[in-house]
PDB file of N, CA and C in Angstrom:
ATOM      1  N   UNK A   1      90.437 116.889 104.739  1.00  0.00           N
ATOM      2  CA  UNK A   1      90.089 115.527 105.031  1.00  0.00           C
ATOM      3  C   UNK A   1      91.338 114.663 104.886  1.00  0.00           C
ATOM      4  N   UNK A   2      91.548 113.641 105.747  1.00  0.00           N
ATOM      5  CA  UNK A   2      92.924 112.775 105.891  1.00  0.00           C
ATOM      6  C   UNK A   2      92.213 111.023 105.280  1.00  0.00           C
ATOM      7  N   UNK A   3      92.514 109.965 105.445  1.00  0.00           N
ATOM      8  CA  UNK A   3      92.764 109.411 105.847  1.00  0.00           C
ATOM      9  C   UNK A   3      92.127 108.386 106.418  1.00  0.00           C
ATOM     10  N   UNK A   4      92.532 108.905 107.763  1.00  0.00           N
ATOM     11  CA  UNK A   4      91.887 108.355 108.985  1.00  0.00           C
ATOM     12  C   UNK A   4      90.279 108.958 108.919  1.00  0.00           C
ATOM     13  N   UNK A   5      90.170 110.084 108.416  1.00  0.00           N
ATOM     14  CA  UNK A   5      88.466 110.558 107.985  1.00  0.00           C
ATOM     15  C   UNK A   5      87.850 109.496 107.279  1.00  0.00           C
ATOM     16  N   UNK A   6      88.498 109.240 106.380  1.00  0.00           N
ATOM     17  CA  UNK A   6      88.041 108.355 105.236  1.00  0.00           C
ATOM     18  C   UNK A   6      87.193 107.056 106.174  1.00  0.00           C
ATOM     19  N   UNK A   7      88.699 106.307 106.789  1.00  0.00           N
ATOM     20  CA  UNK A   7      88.198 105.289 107.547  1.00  0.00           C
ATOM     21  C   UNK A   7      87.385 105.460 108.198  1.00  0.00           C
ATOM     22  N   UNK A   8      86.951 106.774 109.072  1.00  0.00           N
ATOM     23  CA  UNK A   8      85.878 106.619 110.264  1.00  0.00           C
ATOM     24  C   UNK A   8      84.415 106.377 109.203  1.00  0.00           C
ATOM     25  N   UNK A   9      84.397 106.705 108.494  1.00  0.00           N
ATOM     26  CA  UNK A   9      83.119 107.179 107.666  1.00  0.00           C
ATOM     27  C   UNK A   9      81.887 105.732 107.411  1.00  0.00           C
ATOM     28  N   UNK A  10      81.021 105.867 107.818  1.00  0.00           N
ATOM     29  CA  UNK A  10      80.030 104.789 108.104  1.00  0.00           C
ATOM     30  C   UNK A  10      80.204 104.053 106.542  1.00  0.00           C
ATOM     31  N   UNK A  11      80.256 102.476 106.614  1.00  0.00           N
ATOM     32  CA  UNK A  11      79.591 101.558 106.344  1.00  0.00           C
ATOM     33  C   UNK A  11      81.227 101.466 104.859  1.00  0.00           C
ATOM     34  N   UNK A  12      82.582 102.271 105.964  1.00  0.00           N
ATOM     35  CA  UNK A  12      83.860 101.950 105.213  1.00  0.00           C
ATOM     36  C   UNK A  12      85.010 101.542 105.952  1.00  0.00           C
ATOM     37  N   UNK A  13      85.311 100.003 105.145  1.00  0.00           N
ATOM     38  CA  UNK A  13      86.177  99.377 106.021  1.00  0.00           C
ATOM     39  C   UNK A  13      87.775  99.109 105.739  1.00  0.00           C
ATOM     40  N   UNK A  14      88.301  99.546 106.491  1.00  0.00           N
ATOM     41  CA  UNK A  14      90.270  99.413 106.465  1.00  0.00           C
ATOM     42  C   UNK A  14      90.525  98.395 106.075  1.00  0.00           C
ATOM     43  N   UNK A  15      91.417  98.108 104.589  1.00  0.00           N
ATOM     44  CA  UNK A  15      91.783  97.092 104.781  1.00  0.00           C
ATOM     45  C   UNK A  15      93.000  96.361 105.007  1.00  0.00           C
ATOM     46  N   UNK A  16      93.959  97.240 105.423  1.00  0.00           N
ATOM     47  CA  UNK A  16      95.108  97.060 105.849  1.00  0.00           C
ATOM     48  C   UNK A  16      95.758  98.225 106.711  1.00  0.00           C
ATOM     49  N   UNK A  17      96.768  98.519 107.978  1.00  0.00           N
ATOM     50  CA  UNK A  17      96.854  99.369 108.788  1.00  0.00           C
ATOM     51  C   UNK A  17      97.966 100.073 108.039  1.00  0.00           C
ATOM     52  N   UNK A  18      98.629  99.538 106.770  1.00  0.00           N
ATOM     53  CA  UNK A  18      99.992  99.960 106.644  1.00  0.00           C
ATOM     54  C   UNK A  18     100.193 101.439 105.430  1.00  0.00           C
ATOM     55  N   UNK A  19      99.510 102.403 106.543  1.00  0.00           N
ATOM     56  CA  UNK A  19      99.825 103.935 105.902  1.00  0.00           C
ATOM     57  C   UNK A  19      99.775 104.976 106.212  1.00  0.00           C
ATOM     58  N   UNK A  20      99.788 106.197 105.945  1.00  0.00           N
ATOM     59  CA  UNK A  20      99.896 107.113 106.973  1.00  0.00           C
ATOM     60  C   UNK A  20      98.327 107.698 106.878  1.00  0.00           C
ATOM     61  N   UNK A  21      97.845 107.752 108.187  1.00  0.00           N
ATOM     62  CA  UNK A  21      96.564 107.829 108.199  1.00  0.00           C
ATOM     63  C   UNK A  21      96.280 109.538 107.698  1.00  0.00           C
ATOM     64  N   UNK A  22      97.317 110.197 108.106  1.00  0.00           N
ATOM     65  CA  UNK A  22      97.432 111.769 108.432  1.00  0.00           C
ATOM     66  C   UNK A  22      97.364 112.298 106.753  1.00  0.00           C
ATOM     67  N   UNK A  23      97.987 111.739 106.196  1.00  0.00           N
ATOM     68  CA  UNK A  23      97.476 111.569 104.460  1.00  0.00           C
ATOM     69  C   UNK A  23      96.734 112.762 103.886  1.00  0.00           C
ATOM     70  N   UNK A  24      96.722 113.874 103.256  1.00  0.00           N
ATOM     71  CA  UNK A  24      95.006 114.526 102.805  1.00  0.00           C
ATOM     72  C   UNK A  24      94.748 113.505 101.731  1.00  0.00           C
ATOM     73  N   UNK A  25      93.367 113.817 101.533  1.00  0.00           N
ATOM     74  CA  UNK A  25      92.836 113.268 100.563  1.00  0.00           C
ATOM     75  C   UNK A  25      91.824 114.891  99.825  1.00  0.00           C
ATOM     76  N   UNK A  26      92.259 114.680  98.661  1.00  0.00           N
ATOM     77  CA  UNK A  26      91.842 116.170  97.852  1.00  0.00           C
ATOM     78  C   UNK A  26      91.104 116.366  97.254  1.00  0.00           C
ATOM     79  N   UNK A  27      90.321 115.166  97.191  1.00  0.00           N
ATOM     80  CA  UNK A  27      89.027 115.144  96.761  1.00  0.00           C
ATOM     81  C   UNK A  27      88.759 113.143  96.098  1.00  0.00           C
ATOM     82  N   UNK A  28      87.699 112.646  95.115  1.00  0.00           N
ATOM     83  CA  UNK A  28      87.822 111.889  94.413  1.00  0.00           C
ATOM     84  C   UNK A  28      87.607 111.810  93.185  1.00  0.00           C
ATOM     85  N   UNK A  29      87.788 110.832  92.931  1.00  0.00           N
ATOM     86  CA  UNK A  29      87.559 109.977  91.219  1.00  0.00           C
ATOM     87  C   UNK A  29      87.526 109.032  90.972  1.00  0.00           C
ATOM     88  N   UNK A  30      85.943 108.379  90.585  1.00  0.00           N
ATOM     89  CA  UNK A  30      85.371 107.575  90.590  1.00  0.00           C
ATOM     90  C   UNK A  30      85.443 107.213  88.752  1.00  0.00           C
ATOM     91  N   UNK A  31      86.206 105.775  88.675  1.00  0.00           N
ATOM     92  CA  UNK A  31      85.966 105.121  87.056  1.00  0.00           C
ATOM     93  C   UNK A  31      86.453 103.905  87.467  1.00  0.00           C
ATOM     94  N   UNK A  32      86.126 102.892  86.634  1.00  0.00           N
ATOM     95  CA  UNK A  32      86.380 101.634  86.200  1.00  0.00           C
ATOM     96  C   UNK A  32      87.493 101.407  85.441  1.00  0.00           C
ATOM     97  N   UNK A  33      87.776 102.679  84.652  1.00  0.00           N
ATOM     98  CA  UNK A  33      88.930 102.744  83.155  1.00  0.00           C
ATOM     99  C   UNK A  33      89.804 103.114  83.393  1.00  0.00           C
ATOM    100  N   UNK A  34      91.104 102.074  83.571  1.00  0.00           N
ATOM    101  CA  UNK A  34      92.051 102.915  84.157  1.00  0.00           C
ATOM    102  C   UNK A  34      92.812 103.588  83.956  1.00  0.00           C
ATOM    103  N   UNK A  35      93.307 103.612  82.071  1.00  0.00           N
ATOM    104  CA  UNK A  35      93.637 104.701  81.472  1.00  0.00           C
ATOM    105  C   UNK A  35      92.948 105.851  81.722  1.00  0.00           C
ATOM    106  N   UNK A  36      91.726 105.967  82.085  1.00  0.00           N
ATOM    107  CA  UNK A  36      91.083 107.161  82.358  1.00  0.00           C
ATOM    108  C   UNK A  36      91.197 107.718  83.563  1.00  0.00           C
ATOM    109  N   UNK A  37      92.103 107.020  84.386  1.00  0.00           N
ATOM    110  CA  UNK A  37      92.336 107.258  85.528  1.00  0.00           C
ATOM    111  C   UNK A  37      93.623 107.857  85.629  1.00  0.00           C
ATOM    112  N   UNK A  38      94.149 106.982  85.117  1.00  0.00           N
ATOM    113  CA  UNK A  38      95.841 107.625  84.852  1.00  0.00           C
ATOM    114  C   UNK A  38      95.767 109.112  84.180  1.00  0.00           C
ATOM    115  N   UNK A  39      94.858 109.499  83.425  1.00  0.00           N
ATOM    116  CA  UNK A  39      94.512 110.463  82.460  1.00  0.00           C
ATOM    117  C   UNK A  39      94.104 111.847  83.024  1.00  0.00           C
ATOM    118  N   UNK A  40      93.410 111.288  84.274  1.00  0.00           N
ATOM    119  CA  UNK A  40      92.348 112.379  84.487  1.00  0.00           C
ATOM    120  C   UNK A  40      92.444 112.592  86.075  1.00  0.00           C
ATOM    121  N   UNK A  41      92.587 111.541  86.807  1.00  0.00           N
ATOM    122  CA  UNK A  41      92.831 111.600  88.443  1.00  0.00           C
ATOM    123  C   UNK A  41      93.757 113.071  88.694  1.00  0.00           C
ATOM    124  N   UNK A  42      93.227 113.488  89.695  1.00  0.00           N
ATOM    125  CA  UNK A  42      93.926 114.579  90.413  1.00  0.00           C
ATOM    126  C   UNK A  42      95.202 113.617  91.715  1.00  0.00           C
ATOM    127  N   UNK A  43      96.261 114.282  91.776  1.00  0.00           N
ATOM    128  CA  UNK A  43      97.091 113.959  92.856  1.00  0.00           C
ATOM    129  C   UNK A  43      96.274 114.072  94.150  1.00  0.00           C
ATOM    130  N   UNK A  44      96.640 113.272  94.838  1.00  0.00           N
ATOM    131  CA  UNK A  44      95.588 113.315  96.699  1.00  0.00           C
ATOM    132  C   UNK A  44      94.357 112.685  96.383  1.00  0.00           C
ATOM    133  N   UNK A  45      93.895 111.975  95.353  1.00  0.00           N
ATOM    134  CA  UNK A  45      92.235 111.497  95.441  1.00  0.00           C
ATOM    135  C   UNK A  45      92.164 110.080  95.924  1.00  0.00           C
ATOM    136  N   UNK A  46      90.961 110.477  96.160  1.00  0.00           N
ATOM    137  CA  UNK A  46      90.455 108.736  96.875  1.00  0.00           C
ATOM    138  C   UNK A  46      90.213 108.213  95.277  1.00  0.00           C
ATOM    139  N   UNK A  47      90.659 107.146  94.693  1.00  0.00           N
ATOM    140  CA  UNK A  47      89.839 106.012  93.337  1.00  0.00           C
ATOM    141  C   UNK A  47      88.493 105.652  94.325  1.00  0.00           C
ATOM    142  N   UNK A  48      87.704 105.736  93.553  1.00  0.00           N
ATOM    143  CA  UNK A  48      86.567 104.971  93.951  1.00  0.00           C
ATOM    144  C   UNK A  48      86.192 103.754  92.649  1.00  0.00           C
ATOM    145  N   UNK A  49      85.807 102.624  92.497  1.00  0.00           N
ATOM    146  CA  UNK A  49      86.151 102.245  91.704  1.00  0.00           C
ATOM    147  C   UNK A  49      85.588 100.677  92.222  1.00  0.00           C
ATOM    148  N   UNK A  50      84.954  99.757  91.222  1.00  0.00           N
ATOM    149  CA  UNK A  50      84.924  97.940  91.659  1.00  0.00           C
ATOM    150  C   UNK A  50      86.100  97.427  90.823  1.00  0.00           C
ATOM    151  N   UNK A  51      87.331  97.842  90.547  1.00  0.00           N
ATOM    152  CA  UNK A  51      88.765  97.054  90.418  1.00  0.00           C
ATOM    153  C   UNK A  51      89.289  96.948  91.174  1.00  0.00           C
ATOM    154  N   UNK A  52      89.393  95.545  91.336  1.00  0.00           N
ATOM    155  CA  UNK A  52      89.947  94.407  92.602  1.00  0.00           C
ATOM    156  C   UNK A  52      90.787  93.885  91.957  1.00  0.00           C
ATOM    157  N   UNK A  53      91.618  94.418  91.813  1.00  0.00           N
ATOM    158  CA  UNK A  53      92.949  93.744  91.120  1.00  0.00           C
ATOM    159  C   UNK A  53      94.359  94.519  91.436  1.00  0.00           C
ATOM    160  N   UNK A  54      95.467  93.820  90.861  1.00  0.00           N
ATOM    161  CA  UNK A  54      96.667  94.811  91.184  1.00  0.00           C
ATOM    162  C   UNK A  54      97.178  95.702  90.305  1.00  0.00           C
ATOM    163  N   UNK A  55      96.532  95.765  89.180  1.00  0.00           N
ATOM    164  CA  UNK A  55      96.724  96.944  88.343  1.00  0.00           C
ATOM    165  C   UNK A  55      96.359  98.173  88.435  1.00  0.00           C
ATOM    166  N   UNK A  56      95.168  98.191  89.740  1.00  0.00           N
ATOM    167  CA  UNK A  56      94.561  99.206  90.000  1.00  0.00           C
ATOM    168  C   UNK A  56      95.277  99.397  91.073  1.00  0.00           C
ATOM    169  N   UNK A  57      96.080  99.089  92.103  1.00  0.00           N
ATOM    170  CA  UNK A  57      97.072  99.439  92.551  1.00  0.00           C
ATOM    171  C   UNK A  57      98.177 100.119  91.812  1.00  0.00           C
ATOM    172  N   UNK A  58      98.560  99.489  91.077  1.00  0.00           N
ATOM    173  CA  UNK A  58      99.528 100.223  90.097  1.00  0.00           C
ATOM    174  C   UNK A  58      99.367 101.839  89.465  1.00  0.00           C
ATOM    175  N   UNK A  59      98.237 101.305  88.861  1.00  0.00           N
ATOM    176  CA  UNK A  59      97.180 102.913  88.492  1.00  0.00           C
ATOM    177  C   UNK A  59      97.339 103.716  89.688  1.00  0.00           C
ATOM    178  N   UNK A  60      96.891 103.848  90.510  1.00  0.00           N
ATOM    179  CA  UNK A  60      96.339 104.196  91.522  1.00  0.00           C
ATOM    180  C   UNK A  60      97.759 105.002  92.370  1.00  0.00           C
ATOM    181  N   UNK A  61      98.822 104.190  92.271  1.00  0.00           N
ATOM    182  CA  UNK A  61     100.141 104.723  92.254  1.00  0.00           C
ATOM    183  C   UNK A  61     100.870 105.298  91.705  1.00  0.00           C
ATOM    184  N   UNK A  62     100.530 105.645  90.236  1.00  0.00           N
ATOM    185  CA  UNK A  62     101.100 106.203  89.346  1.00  0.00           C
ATOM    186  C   UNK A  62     100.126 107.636  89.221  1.00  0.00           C
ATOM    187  N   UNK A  63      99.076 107.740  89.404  1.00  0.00           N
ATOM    188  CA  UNK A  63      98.176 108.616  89.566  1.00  0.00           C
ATOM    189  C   UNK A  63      98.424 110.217  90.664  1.00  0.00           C
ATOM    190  N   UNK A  64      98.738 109.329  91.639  1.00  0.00           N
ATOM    191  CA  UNK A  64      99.073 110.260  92.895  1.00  0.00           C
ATOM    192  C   UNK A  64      98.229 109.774  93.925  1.00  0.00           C
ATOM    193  N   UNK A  65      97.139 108.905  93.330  1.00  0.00           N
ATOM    194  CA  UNK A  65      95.848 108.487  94.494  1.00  0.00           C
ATOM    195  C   UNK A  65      96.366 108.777  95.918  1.00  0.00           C
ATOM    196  N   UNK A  66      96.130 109.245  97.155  1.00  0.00           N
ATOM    197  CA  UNK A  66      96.150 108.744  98.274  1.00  0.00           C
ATOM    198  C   UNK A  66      95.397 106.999  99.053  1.00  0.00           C
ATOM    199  N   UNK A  67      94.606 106.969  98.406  1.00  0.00           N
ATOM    200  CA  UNK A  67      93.987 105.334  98.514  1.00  0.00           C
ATOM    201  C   UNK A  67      93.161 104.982  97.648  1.00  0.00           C
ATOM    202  N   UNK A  68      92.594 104.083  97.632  1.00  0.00           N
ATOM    203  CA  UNK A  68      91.655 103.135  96.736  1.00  0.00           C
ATOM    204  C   UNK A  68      90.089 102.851  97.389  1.00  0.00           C
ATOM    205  N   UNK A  69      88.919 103.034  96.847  1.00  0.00           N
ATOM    206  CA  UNK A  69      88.059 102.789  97.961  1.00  0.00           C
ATOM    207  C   UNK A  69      87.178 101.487  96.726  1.00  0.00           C
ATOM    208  N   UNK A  70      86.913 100.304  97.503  1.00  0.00           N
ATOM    209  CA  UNK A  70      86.524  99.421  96.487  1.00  0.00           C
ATOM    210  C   UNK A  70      85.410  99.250  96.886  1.00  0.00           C
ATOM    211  N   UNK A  71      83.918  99.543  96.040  1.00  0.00           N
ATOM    212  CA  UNK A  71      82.639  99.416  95.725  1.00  0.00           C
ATOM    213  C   UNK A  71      82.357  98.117  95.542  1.00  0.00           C
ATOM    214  N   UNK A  72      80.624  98.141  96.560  1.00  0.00           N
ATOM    215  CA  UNK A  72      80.216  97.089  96.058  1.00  0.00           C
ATOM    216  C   UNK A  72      80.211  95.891  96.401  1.00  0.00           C
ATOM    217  N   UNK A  73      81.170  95.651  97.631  1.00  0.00           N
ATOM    218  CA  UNK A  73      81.281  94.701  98.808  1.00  0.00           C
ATOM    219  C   UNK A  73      82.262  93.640  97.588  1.00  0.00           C
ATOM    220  N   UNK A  74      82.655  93.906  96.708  1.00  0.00           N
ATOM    221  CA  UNK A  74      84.125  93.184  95.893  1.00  0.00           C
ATOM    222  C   UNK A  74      84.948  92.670  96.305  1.00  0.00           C
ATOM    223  N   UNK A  75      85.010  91.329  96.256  1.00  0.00           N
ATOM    224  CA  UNK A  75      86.336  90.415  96.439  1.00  0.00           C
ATOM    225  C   UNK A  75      87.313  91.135  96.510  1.00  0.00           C
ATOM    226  N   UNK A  76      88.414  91.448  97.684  1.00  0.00           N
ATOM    227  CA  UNK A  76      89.561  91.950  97.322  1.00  0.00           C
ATOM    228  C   UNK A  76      90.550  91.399  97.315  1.00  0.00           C
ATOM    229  N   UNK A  77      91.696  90.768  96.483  1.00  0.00           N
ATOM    230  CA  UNK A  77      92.524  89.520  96.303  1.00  0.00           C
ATOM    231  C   UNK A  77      93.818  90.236  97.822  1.00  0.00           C
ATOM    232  N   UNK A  78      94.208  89.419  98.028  1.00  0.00           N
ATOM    233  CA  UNK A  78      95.307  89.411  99.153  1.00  0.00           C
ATOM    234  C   UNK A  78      96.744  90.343  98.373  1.00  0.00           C
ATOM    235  N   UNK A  79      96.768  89.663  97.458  1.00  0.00           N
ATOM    236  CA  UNK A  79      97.836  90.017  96.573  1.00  0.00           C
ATOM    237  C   UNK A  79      97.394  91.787  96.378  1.00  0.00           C
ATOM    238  N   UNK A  80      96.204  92.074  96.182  1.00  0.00           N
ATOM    239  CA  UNK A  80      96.113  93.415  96.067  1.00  0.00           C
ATOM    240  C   UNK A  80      96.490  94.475  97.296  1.00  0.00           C
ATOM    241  N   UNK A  81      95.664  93.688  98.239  1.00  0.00           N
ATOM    242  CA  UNK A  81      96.114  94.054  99.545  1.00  0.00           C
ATOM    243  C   UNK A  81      98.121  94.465  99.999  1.00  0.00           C
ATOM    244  N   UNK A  82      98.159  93.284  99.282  1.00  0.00           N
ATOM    245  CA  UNK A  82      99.438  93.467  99.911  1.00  0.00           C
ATOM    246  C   UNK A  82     100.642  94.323  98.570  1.00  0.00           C
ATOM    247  N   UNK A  83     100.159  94.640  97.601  1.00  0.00           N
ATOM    248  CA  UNK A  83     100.282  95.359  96.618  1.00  0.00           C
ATOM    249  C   UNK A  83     100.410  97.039  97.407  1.00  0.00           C
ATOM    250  N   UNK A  84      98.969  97.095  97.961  1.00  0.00           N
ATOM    251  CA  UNK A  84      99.051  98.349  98.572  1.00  0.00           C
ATOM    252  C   UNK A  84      99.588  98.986  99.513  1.00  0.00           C
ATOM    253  N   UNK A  85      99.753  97.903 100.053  1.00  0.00           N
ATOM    254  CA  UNK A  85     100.616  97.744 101.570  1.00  0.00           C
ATOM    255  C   UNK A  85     101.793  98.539 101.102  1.00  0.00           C
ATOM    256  N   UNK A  86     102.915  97.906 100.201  1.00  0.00           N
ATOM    257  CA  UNK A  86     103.659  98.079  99.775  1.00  0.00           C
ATOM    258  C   UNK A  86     104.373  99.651  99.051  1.00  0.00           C
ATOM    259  N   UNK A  87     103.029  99.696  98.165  1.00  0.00           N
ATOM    260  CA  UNK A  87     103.206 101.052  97.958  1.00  0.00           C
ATOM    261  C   UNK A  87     102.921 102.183  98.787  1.00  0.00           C
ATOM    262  N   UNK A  88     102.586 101.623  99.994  1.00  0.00           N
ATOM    263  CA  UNK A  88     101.372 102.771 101.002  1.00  0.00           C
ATOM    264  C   UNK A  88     100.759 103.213 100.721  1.00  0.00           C
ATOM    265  N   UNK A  89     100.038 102.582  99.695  1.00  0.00           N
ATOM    266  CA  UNK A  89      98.421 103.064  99.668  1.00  0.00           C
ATOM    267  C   UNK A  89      97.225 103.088 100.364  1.00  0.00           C
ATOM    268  N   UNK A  90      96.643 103.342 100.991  1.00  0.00           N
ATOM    269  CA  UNK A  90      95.389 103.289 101.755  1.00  0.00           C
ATOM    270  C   UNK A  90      94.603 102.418 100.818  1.00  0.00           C
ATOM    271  N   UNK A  91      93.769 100.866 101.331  1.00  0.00           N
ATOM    272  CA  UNK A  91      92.885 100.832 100.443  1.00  0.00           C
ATOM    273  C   UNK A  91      91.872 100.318 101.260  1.00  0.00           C
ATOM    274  N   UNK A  92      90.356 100.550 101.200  1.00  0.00           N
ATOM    275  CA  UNK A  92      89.064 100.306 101.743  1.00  0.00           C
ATOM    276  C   UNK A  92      88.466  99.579 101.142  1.00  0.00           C
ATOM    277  N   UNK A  93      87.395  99.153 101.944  1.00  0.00           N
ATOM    278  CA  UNK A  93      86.292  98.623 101.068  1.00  0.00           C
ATOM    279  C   UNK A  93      84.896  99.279 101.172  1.00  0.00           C
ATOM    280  N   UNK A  94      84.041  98.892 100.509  1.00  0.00           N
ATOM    281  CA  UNK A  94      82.190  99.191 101.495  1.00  0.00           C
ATOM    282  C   UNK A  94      81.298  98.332 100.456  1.00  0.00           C
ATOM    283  N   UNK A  95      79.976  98.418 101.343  1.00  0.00           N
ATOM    284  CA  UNK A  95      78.731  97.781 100.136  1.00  0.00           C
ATOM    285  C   UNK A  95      78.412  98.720  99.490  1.00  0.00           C
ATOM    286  N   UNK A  96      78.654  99.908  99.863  1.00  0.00           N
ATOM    287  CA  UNK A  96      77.930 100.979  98.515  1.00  0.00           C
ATOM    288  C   UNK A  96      78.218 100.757  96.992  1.00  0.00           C
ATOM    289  N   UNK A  97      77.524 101.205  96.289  1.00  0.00           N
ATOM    290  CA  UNK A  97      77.840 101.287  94.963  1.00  0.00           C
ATOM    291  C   UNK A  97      79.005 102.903  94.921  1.00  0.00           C
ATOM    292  N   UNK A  98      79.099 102.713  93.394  1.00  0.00           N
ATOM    293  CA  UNK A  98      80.128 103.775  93.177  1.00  0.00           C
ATOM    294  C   UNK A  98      79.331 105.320  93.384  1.00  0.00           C
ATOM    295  N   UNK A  99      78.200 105.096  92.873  1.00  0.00           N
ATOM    296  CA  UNK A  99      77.529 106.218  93.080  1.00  0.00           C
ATOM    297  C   UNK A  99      76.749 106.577  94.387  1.00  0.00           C
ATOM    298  N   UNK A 100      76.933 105.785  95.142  1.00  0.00           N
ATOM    299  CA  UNK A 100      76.645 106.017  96.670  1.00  0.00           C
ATOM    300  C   UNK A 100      77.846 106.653  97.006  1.00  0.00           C
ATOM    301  N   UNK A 101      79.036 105.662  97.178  1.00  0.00           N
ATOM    302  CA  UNK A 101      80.098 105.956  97.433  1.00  0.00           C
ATOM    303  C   UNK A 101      80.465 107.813  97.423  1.00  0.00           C
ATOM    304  N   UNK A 102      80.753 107.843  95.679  1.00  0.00           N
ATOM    305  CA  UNK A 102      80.919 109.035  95.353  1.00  0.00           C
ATOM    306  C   UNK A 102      80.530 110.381  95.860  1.00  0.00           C
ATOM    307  N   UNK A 103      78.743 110.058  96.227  1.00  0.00           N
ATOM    308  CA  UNK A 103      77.654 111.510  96.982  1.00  0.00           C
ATOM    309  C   UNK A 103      78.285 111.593  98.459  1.00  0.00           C
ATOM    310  N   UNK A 104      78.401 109.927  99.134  1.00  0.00           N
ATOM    311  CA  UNK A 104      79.228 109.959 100.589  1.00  0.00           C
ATOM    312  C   UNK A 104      80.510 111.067 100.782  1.00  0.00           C
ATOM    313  N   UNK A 105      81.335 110.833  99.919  1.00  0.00           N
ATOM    314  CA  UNK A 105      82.515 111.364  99.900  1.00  0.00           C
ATOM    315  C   UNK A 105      82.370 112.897  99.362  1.00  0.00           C
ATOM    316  N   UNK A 106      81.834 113.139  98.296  1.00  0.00           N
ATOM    317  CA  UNK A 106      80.855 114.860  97.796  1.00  0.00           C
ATOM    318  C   UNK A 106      80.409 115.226  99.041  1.00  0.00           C
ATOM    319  N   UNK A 107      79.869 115.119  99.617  1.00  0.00           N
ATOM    320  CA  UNK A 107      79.069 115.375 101.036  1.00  0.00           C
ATOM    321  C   UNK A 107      80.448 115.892 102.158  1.00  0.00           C
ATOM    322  N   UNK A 108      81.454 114.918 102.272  1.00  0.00           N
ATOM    323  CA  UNK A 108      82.236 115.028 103.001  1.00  0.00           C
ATOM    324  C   UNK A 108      83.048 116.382 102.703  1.00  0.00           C
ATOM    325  N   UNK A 109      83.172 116.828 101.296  1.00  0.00           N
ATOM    326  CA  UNK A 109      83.762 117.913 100.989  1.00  0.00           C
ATOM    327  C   UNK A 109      82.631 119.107 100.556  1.00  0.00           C
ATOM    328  N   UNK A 110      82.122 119.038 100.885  1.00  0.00           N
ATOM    329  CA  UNK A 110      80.578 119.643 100.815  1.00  0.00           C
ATOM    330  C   UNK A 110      80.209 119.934  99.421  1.00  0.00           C
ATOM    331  N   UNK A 111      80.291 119.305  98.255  1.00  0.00           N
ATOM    332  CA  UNK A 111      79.577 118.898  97.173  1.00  0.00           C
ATOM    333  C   UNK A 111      78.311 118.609  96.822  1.00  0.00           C
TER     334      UNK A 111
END
């Protein structure tokens, strides 16, 4: 799974064009905590996650994340956006919850 998979995937939206779509993504990891993220994330994962902020960019970069997927239809600040931009991170949005989210993406890797 890349990427550009991620993006096609119903009811998940791009929120910036600036990355390589071709990307794998190796699975996810879904938390709020971002020491626990830094801790525990596998290199190549989607964050699934409602942190709308730029620390979770940061995290998220230091992790190995391939992108960020933000739960929950969450404000996403510009500054984050463009946080990600920067680092080339992939980051999305959707209305699902995390645990929607999460089975969506399980499903996709046949989980």
């Amino acid at each position: 799974m890349t990427l550009k998979d991620i993006a096609a995937l119903e009811s998940v939206q791009t929120l910036h064009p600036d990355f390589n779509a071709d990307t794998a993504v190796t699975g996810g990891y879904t938390s709020d905590l971002l020491s626990d993220v830094m801790a525990n994330a596998d290199d190549g994962c989607l964050l699934i996650t409602i942190q709308a902020h730029n620390n979770t960019v940061a995290v998220a970069a230091l992790a190995g994340a391939a992108g960020i997927l933000i739960c929950n239809n969450r404000p996403v600040p510009e500054d984050m956006i463009a946080s990600a931009r920067r680092e080339g991170l992939a980051i999305f949005c959707t209305p699902r919850n995390q645990f929607e989210a999460s089975c969506m993406l399980g499903r996709q890797f046949g989980v």
